[in-house]
C-alpha atoms as a PDB file:
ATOM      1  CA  UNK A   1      -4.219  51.907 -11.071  1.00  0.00           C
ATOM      2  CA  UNK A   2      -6.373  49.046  -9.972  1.00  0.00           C
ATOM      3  CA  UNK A   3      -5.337  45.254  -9.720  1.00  0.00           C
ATOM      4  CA  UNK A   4      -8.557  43.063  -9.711  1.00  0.00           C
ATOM      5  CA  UNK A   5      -8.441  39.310  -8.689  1.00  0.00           C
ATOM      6  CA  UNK A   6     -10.998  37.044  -8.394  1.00  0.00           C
ATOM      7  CA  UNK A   7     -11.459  34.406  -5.160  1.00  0.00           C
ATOM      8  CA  UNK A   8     -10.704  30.743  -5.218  1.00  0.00           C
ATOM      9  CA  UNK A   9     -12.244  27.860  -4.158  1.00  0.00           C
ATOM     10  CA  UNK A  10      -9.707  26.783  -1.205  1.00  0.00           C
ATOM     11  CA  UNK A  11      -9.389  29.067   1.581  1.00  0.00           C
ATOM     12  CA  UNK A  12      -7.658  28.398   4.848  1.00  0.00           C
ATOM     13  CA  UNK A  13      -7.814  30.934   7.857  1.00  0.00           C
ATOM     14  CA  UNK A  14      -4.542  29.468   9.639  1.00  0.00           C
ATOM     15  CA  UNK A  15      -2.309  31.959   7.554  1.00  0.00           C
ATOM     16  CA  UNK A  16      -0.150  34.406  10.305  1.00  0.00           C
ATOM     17  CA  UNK A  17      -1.591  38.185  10.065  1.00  0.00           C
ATOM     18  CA  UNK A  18       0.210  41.079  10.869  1.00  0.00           C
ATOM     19  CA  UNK A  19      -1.268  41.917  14.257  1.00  0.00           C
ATOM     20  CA  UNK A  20      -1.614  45.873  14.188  1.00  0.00           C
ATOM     21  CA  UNK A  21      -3.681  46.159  10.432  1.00  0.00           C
ATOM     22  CA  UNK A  22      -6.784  47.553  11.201  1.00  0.00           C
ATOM     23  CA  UNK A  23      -9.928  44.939   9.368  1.00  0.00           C
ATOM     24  CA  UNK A  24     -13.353  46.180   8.319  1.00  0.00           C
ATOM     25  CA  UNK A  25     -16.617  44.600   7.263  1.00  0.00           C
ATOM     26  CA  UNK A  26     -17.696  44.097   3.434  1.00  0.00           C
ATOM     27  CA  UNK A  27     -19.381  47.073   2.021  1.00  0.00           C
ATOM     28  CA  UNK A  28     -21.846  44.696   0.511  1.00  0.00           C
ATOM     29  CA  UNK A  29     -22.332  42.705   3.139  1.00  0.00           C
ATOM     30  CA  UNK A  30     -25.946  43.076   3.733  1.00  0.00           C
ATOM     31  CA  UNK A  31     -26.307  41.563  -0.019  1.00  0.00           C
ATOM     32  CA  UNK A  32     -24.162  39.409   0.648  1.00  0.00           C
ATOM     33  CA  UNK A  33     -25.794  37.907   4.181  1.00  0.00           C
ATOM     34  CA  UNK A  34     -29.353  37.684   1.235  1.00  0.00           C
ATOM     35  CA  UNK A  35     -27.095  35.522  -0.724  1.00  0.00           C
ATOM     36  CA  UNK A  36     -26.026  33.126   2.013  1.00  0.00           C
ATOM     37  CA  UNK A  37     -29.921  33.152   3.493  1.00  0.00           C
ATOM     38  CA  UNK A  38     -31.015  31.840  -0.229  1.00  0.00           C
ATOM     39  CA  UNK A  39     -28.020  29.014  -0.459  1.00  0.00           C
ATOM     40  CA  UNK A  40     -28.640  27.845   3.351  1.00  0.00           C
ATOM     41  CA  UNK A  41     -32.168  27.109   2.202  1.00  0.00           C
ATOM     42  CA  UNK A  42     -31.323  24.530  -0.242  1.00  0.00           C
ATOM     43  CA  UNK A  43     -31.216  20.872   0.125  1.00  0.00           C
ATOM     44  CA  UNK A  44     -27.590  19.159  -0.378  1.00  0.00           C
ATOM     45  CA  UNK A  45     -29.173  17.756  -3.274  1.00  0.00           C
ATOM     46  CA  UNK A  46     -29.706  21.051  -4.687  1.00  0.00           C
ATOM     47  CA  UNK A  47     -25.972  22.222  -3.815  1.00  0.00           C
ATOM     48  CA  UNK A  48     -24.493  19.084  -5.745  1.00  0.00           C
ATOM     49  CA  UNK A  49     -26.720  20.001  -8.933  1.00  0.00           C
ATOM     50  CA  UNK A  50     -25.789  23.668  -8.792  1.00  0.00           C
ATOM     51  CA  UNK A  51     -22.030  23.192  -7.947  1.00  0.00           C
ATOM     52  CA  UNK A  52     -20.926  19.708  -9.673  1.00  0.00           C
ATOM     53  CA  UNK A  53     -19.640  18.509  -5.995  1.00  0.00           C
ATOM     54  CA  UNK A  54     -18.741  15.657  -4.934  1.00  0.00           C
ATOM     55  CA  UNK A  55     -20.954  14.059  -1.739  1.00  0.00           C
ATOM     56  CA  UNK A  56     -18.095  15.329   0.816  1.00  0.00           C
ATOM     57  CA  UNK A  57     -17.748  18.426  -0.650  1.00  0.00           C
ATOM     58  CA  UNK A  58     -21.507  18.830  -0.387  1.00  0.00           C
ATOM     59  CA  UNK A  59     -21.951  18.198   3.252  1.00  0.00           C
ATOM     60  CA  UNK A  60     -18.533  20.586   4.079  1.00  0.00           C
ATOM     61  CA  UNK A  61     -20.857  23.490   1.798  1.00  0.00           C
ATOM     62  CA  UNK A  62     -24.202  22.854   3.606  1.00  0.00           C
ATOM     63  CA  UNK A  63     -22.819  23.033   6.905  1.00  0.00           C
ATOM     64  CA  UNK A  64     -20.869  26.111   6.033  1.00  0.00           C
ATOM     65  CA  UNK A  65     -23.651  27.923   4.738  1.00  0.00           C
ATOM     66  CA  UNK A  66     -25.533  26.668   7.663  1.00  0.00           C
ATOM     67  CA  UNK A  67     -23.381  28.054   9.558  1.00  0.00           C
ATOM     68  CA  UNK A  68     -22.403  31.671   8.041  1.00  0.00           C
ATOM     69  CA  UNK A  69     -23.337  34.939   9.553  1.00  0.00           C
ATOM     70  CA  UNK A  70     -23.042  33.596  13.387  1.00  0.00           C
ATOM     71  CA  UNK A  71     -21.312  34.951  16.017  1.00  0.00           C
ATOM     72  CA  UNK A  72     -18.664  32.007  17.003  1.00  0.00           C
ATOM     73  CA  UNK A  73     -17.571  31.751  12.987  1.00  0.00           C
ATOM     74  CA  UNK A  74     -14.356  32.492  12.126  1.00  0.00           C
ATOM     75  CA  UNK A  75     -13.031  35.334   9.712  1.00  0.00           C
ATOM     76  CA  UNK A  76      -9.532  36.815   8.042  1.00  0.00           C
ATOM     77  CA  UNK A  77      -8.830  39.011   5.914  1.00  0.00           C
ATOM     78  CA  UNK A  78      -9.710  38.507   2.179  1.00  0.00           C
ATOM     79  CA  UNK A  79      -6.230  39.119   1.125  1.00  0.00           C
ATOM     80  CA  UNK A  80      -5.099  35.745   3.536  1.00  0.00           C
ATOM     81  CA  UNK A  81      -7.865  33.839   3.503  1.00  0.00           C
ATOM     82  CA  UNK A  82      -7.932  32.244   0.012  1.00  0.00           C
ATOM     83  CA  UNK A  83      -5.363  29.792  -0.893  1.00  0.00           C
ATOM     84  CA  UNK A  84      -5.657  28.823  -4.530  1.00  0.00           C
ATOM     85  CA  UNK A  85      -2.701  29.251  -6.580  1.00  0.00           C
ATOM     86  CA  UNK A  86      -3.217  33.093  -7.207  1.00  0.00           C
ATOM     87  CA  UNK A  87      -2.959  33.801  -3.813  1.00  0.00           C
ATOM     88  CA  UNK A  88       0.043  31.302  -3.140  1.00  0.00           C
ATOM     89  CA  UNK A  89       1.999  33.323  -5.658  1.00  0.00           C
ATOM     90  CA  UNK A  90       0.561  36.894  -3.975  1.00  0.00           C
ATOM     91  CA  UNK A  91       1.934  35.399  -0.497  1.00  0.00           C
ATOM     92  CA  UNK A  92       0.146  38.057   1.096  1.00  0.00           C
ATOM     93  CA  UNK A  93       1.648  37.168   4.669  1.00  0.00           C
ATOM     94  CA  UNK A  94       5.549  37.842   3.715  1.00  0.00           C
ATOM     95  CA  UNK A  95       4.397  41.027   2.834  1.00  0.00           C
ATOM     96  CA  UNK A  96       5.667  44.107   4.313  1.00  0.00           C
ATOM     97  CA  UNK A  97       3.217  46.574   6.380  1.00  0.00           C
ATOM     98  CA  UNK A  98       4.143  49.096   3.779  1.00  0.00           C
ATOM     99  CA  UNK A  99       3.341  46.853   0.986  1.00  0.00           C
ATOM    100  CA  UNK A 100       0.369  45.867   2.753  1.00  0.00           C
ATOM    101  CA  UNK A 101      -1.169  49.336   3.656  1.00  0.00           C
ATOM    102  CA  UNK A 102      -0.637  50.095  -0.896  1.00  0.00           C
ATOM    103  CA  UNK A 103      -2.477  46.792  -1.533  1.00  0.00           C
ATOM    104  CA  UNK A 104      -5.178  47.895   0.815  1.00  0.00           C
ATOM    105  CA  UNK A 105      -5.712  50.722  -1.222  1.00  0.00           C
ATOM    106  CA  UNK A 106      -4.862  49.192  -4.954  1.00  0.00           C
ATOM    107  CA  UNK A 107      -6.556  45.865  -4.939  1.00  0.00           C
ATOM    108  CA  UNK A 108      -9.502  44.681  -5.344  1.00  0.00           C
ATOM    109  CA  UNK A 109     -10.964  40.864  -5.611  1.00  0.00           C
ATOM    110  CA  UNK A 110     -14.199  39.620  -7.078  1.00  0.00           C
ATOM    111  CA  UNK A 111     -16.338  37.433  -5.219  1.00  0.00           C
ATOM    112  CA  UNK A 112     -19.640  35.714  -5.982  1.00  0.00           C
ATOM    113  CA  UNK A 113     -20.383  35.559  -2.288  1.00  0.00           C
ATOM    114  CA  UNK A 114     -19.567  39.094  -1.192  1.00  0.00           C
ATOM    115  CA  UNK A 115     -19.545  40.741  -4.740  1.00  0.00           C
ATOM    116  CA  UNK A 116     -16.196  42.959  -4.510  1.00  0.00           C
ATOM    117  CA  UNK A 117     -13.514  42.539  -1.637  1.00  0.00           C
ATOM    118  CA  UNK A 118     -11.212  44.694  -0.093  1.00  0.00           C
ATOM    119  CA  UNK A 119      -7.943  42.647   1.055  1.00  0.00           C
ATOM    120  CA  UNK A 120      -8.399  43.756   5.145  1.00  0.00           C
ATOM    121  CA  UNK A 121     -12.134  43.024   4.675  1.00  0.00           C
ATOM    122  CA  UNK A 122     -13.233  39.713   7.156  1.00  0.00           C
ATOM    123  CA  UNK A 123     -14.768  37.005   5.172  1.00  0.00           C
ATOM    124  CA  UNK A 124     -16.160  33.749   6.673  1.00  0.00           C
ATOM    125  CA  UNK A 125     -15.204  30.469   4.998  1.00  0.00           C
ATOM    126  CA  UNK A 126     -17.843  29.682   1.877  1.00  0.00           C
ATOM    127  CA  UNK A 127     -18.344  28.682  -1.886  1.00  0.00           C
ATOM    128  CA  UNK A 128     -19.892  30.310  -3.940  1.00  0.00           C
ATOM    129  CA  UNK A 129     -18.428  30.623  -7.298  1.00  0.00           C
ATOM    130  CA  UNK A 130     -19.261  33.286  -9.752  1.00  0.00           C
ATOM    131  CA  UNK A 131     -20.558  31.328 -12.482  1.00  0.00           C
ATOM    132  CA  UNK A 132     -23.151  29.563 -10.685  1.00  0.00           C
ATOM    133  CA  UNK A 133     -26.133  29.683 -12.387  1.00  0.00           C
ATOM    134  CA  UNK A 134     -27.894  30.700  -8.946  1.00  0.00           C
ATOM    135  CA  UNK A 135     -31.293  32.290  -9.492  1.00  0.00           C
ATOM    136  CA  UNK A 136     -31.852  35.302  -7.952  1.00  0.00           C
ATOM    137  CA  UNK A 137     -34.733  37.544  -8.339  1.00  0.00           C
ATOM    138  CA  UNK A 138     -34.974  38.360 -11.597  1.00  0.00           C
ATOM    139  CA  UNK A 139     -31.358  37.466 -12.995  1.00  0.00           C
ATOM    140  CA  UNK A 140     -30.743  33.720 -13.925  1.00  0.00           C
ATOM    141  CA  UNK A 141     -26.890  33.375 -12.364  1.00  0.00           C
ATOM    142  CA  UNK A 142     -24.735  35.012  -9.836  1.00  0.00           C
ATOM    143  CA  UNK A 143     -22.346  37.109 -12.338  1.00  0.00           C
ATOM    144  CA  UNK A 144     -25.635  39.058 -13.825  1.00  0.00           C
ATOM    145  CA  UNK A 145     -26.958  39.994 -10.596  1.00  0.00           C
ATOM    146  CA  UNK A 146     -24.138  41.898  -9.047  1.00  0.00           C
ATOM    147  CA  UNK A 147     -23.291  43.018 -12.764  1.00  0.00           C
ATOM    148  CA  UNK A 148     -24.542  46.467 -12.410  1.00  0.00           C
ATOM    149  CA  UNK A 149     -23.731  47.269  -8.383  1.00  0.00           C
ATOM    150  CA  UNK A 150     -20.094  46.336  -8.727  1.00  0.00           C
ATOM    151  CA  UNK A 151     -19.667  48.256 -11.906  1.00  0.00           C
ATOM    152  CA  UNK A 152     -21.154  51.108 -10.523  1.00  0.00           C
ATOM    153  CA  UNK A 153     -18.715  50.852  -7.555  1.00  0.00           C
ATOM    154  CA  UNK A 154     -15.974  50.579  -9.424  1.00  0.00           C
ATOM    155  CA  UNK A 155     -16.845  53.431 -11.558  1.00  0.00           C
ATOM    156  CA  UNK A 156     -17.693  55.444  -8.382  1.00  0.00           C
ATOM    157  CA  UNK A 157     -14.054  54.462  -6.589  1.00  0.00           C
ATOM    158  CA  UNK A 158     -11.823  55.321  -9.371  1.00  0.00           C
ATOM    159  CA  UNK A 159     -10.816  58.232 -10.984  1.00  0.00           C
ATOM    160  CA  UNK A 160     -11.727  58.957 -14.499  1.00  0.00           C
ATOM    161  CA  UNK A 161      -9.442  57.069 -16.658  1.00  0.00           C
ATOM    162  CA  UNK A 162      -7.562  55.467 -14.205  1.00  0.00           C
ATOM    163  CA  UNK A 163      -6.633  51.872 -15.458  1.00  0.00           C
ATOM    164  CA  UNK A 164      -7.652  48.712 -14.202  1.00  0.00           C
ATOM    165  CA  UNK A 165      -4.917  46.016 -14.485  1.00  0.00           C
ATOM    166  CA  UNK A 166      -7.219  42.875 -14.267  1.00  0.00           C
ATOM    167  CA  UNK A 167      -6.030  39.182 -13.230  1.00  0.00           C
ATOM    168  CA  UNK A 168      -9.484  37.723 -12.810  1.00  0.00           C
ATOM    169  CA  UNK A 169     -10.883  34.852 -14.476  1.00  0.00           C
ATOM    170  CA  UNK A 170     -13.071  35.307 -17.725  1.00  0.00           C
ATOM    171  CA  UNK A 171     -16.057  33.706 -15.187  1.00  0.00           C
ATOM    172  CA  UNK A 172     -15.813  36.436 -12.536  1.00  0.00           C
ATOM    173  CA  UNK A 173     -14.936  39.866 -15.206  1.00  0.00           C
ATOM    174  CA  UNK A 174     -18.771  38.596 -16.539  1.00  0.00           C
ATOM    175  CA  UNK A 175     -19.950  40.371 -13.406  1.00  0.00           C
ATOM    176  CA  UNK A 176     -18.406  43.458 -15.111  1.00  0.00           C
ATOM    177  CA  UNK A 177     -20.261  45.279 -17.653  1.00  0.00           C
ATOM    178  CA  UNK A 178     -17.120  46.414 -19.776  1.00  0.00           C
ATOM    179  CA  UNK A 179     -19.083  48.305 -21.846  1.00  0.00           C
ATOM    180  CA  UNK A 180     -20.431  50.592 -18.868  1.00  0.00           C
ATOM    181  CA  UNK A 181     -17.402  50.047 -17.173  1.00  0.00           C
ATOM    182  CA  UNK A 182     -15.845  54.150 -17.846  1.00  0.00           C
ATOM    183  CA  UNK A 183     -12.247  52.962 -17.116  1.00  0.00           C
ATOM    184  CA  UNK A 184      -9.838  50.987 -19.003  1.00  0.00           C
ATOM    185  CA  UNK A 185      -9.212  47.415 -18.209  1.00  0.00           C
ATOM    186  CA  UNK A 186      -6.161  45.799 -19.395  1.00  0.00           C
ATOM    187  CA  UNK A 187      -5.959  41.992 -18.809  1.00  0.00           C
ATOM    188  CA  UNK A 188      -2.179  40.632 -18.716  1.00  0.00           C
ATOM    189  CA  UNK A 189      -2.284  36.946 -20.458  1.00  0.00           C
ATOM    190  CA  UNK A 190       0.135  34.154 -20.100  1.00  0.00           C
ATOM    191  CA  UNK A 191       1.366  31.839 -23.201  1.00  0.00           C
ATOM    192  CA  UNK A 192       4.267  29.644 -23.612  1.00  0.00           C
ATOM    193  CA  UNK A 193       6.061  29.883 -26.660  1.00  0.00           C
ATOM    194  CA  UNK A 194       6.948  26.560 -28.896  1.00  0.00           C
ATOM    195  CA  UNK A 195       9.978  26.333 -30.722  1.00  0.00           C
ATOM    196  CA  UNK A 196       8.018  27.261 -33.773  1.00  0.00           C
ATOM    197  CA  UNK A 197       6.857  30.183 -32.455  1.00  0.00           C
ATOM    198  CA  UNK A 198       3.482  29.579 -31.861  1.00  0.00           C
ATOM    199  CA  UNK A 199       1.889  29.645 -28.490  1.00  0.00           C
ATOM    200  CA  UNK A 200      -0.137  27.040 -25.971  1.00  0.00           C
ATOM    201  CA  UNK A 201      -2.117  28.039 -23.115  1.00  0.00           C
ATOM    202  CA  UNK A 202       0.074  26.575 -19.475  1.00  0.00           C
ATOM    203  CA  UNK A 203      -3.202  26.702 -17.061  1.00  0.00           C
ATOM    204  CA  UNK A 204      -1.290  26.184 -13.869  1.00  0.00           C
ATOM    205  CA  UNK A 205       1.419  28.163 -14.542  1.00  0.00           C
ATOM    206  CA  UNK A 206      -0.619  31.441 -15.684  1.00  0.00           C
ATOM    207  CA  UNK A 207      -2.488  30.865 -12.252  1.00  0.00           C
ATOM    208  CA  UNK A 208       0.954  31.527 -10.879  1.00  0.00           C
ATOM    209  CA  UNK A 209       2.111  33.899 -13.075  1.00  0.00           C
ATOM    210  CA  UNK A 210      -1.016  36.380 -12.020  1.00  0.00           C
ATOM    211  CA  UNK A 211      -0.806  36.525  -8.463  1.00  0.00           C
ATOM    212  CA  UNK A 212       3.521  36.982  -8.634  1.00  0.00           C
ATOM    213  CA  UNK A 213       2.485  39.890 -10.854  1.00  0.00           C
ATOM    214  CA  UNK A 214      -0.049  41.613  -8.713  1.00  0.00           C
ATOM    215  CA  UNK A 215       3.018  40.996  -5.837  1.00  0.00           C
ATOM    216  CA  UNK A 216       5.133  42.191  -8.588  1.00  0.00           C
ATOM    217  CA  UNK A 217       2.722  45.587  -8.691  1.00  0.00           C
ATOM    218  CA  UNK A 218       2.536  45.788  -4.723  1.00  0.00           C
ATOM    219  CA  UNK A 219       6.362  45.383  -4.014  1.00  0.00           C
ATOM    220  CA  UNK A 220       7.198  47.873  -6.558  1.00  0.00           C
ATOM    221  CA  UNK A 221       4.149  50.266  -5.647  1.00  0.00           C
ATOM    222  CA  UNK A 222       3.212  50.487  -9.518  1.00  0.00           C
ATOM    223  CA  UNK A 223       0.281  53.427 -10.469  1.00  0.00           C
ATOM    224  CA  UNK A 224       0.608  52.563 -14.382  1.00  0.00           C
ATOM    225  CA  UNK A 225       0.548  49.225 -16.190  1.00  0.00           C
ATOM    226  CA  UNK A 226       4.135  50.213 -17.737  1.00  0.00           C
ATOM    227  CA  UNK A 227       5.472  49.949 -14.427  1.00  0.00           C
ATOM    228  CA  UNK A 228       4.896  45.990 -15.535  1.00  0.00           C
ATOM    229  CA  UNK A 229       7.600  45.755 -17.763  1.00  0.00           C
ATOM    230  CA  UNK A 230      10.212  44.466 -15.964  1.00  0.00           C
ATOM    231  CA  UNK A 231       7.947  41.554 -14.282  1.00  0.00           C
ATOM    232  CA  UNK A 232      10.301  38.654 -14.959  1.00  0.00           C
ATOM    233  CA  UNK A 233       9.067  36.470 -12.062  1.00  0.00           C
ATOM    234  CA  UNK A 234       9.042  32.310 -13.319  1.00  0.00           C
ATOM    235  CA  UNK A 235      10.435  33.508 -16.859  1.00  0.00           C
ATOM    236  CA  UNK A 236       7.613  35.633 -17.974  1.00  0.00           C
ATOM    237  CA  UNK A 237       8.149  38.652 -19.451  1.00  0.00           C
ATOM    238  CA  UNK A 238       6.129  41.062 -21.565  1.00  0.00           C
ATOM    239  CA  UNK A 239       5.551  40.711 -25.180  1.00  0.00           C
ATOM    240  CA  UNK A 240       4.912  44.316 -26.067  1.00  0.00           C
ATOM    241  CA  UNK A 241       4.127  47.512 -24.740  1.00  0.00           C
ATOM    242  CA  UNK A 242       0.892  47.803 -22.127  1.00  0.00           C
ATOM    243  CA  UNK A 243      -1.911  48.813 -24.461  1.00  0.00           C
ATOM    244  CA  UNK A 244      -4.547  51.306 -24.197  1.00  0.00           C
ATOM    245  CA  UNK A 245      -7.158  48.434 -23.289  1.00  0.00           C
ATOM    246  CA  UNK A 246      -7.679  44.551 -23.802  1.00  0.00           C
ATOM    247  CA  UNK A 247      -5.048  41.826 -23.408  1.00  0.00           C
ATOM    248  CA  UNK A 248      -1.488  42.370 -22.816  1.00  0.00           C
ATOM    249  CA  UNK A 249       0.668  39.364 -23.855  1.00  0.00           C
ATOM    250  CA  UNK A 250       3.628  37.951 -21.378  1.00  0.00           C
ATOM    251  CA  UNK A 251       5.197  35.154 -22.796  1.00  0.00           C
ATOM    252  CA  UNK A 252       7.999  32.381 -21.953  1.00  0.00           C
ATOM    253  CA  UNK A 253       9.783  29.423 -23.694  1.00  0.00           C
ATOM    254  CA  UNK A 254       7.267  26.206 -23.011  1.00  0.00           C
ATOM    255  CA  UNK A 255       8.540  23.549 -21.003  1.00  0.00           C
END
């Protein structure tokens, strides 16, 4: 079993790494290092109008694309680098070397900058969000033009029919083609519950709620989604059985 993520915008490099855990480049680096050479060409006034940033945010993305790919830069491992609220609820560094050495081999994160991550691969500090709509050659954003190479590889790096339990945004599972895709994917959601029994969407707290499952996964070493069930982490807890494909429903009284 597979447990995809997707990047975040925040990253900090600061984060304590266990010392002996031998790193690695990107596979797709070198299409990757094309990606940065197009962005470092554009004008911050370009930047702002692709990525809706603000004036400070625009300078802090030109000069880190300016930047990218040299020597001096500094790098850590995917898994540590990104600090959005996924990866605050993963807490990759009080992680065991044992739990470490399973993630390196069962997950997997999305990026538009570097197309698909392992967690001990070395990243440099960048953003470049999936859903960009980024021109390049002859596809009109950044999800369609790694769509068929990271399919591929994922088709290519599983086994037949092994499942993919997937905690990445709708934006970044666009760079999937699902329909090509020869495995199943099964994509955990996270409603509150009213007292009438309905259910609302909690933003925030489903952000948390998928990276204290994929810990949930690692800590437990789980190789099918039914070894899920007992994820209680925050209150959640699962609805139903996994299914065969699709969403999977975790649930908890609303606030």
């Amino acid at each position: 079993m597979l447990l995809l993520l997707n990047t975040t915008k925040t990253m900090d490099f600061s984060a304590p790494v266990m010392p002996d855990m031998a790193t690695g480049n990107p596979v797709l680096l070198k299409t990757a290092q094309k990606l940065a050479g197009k962005v470092s060409k554009m004008t911050p006034q370009q930047l702002a109008e692709l990525m809706s940033l603000s004036d400070k945010l625009v300078k802090e993305t030109h000069r880190k694309f300016s930047l990218w790919g040299k020597p001096e830069q500094s790098k850590a491992p995917a898994l540590f680098g990104f600090t959005g609220l996924i990866f605050k609820h993963l807490d990759a560094s009080s992680l065991s070397k044992n739990q470490l050495d399973f993630a390196r081999k069962n997950v997997r994160i999305l990026s538009g900058l570097y197309g698909l991550l392992e967690p001990f691969d070395l990243i440099e500090a960048y953003r470049l969000e999936m859903g960009y709509k980024l021109a390049v050659g002859a596809f009109s954003n950044i999800a369609q033009f790694w769509k068929e190479t990271l399919t591929a590889k994922l088709n290519k790096e599983l086994a037949s029919g092994e499942p993919i339990v997937s905690v990445a945004s709708q934006e970044y599972m666009k760079a999937l083609d699902l329909k090509k895709l020869d495995r199943p994917v099964i994509i955990p959601v996270f409603k509150e519950r009213r007292p009438d029994g309905s259910y609302k969407n909690a933003v925030v707290h489903a952000k948390k709620a998928r990276g204290a499952i994929v810990r949930y996964a690692i800590e437990n070493r789980a190789d099918k989604p039914k070894d899920l069930m007992g994820f209680s982490a925050m209150g959640w807890k699962a609805a139903e059985q996994p299914p065969d494909a699709g969403s999977w429903l975790f649930n908890r009284p609303a606030e």
